[in-house]
C-alpha atoms as a PDB file:
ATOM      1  CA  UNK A   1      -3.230 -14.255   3.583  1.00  0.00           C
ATOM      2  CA  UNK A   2      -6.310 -15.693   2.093  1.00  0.00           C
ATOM      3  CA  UNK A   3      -9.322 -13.990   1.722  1.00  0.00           C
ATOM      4  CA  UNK A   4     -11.753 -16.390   0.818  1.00  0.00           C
ATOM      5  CA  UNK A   5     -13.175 -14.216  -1.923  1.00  0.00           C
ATOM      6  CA  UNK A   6     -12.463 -12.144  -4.525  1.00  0.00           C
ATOM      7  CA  UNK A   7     -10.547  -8.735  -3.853  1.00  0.00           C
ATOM      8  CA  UNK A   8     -13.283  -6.083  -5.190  1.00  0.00           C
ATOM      9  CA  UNK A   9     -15.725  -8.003  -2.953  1.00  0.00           C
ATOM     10  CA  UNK A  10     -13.635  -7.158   0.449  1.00  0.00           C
ATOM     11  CA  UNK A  11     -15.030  -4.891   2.504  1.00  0.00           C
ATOM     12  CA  UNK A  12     -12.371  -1.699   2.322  1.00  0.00           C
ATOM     13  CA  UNK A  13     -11.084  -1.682   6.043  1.00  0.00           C
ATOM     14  CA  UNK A  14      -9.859  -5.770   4.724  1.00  0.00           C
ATOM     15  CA  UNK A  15      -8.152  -4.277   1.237  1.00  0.00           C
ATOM     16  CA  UNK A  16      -6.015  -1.701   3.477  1.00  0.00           C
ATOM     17  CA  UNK A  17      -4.981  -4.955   5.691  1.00  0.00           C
ATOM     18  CA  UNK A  18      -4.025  -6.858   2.535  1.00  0.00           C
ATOM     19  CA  UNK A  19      -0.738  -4.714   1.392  1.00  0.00           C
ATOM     20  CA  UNK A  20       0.209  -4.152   4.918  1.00  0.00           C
ATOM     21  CA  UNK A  21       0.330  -7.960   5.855  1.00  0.00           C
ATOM     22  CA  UNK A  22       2.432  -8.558   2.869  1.00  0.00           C
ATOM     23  CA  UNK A  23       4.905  -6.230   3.871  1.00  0.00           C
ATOM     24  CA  UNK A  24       5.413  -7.248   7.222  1.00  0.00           C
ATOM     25  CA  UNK A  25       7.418  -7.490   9.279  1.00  0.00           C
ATOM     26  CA  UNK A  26       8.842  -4.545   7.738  1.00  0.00           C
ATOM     27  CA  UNK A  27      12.962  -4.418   6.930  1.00  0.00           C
ATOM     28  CA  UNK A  28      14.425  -1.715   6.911  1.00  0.00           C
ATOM     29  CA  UNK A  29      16.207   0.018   3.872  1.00  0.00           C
ATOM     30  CA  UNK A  30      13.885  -2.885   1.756  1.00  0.00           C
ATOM     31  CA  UNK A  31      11.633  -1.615  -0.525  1.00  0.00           C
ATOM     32  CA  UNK A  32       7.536  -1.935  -0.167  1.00  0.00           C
ATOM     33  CA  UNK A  33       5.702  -4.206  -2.591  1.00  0.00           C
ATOM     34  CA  UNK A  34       2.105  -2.680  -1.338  1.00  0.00           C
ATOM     35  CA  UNK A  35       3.761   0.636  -2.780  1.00  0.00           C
ATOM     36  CA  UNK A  36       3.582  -1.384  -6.368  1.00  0.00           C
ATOM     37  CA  UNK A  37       0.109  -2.196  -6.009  1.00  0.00           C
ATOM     38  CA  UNK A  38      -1.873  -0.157  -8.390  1.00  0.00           C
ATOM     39  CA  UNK A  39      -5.275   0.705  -9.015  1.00  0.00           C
ATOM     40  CA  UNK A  40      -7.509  -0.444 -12.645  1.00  0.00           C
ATOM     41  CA  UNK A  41      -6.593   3.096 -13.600  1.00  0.00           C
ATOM     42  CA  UNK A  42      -2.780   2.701 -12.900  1.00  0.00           C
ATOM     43  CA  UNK A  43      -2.281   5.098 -10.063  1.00  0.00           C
ATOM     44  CA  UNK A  44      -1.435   4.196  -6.489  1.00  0.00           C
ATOM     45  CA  UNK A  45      -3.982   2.985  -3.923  1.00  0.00           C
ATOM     46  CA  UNK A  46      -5.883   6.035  -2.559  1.00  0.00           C
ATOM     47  CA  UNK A  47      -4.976   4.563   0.640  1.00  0.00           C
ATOM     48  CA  UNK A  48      -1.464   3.839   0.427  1.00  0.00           C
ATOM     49  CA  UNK A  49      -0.750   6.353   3.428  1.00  0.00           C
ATOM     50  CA  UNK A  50      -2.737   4.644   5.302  1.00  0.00           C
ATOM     51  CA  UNK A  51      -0.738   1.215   4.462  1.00  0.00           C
ATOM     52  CA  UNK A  52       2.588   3.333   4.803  1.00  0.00           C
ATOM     53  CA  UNK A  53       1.278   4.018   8.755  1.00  0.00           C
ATOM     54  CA  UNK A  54       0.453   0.975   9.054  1.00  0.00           C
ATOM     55  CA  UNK A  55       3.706  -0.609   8.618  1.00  0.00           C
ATOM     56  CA  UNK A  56       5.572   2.450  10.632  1.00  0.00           C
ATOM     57  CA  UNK A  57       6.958   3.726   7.176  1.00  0.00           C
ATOM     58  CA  UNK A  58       7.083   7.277   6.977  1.00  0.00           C
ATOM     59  CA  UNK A  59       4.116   8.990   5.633  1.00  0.00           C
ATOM     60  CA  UNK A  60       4.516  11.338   2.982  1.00  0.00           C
ATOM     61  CA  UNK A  61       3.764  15.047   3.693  1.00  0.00           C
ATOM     62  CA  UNK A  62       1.390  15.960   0.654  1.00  0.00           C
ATOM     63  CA  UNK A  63      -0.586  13.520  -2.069  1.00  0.00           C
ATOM     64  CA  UNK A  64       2.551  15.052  -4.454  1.00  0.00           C
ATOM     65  CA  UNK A  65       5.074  13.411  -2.293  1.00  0.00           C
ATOM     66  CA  UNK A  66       2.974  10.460  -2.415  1.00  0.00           C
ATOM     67  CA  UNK A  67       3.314  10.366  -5.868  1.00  0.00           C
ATOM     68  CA  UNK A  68       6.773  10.979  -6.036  1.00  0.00           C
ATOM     69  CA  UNK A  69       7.277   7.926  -3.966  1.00  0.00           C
ATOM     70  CA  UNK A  70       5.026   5.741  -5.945  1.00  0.00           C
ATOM     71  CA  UNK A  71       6.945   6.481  -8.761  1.00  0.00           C
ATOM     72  CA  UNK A  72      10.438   6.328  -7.514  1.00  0.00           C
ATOM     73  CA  UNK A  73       9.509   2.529  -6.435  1.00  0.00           C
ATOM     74  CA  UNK A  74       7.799   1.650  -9.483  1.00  0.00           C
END
């Protein structure tokens, strides 16, 4: 997918599109690259459940079990 411009300049509805167009189509039992993608800071995208739902991936039931994912796949 190109964007045309730089990623910071995206507007943020376009940066949630981003990690779930790379992950599709979605296959299943394969693990996520978007769930990789990090932010400057080194924690997962504050949106990343949003990306999960968007690719029909289960969405974690608390921002713990978020974490606990983001790890596992790291």
């Amino acid at each position: 997918m190109r964007t045309g411009m730089p990623l910071y300049d995206l507007p943020n509805s376009k940066r949630r599109e981003l990690p779930v167009a790379v992950d599709k189509p979605r296959v299943p039992d394969r693990p996520l690259l978007s769930v990789l993608v990090v932010t400057h800071l080194g924690r997962p995208l504050h949106y990343l459940d949003q990306v999960l739902s968007g690719l029909g991936a289960a969405e974690p039931a608390s921002e713990f079990a978020l974490r606990q994912i983001w790890r596992y796949r790291r």
